[in-house]
Protein backbone atom coordinates (compact mmCIF):
# COMPACT_ATOMS: atom_id res chain seq x y z
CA UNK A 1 -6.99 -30.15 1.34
CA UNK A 2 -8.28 -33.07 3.52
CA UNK A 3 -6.96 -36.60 3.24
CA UNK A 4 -6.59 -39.93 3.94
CA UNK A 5 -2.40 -40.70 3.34
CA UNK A 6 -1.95 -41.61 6.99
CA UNK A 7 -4.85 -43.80 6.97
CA UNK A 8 -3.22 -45.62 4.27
CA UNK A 9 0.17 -45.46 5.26
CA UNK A 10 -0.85 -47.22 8.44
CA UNK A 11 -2.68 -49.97 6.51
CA UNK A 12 0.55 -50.87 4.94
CA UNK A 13 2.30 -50.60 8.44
CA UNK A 14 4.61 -48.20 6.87
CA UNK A 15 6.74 -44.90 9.37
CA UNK A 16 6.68 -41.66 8.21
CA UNK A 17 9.95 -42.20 7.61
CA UNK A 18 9.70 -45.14 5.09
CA UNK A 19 7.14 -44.14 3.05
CA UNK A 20 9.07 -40.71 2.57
CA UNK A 21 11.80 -42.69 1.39
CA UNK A 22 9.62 -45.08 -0.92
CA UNK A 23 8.52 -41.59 -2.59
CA UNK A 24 11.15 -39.49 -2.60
CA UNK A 25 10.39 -36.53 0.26
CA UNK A 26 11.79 -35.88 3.34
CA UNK A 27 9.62 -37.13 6.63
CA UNK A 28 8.83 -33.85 7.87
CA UNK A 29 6.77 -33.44 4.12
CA UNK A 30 4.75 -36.51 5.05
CA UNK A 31 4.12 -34.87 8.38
CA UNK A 32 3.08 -32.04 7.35
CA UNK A 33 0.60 -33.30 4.78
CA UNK A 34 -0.97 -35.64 7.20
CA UNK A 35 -1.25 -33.07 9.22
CA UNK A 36 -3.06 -30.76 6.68
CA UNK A 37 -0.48 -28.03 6.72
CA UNK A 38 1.12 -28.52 3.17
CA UNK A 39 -1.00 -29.40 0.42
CA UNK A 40 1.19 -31.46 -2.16
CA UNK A 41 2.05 -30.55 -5.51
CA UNK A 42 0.40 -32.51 -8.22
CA UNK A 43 3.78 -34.65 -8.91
CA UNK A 44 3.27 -35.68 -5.29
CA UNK A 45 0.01 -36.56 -5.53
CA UNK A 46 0.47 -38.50 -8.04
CA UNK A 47 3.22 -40.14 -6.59
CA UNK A 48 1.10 -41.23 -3.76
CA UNK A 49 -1.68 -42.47 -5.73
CA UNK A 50 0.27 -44.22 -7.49
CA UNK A 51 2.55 -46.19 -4.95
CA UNK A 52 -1.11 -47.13 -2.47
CA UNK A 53 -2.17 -48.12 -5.97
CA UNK A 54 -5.72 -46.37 -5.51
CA UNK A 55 -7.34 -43.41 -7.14
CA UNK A 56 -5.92 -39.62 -6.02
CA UNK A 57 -9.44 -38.99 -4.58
CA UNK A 58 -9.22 -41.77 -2.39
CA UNK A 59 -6.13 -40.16 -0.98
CA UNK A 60 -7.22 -36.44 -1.06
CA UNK A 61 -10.40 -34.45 -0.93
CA UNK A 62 -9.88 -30.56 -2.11
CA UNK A 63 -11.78 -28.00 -0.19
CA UNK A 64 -12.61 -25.66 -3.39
CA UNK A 65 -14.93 -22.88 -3.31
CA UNK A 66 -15.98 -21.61 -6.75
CA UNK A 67 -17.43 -18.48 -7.62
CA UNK A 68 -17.95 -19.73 -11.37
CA UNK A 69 -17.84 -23.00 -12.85
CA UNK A 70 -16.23 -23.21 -16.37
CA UNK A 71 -19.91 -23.58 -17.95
CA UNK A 72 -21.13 -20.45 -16.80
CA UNK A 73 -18.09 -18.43 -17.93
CA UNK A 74 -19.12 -19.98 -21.63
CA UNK A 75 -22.63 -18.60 -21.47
């Protein structure tokens, strides 16, 4: 999942290190989701969102690949 948190966290002039302890997660979970190897659980997500006071898909952009959309199962 792609996204912007370091972007933002730089805006504020926030460290790794203080905006894991603003949310609650260790530094080396910021790292890794800036650095696209852990995608967050919704709670986290959230959490984010919610402290840069902006929308989650300002902060993230999932990669999904669908075979069926919900729609099509229906018909």
């Amino acid at each position: 999942m792609e996204n912007a948190l370091k972007e933002y966290r730089e805006e504020f002039g926030l460290s790794q290190r203080e905006l894991a302890e603003h949310i609650g997660v260790t530094r080396q979970t910021i790292n890794a989701v800036e650095g696209n190897r852990y995608d967050p659980s919704v709670e986290l997500v959230f959490k984010l969102a919610a402290f840069f006071e902006c929308r989650v898909e300002n902060l993230f952009q999932p990669t999904v690949d669908l075979k069926t959309t919900a729609a099509e199962v229906g018909n």
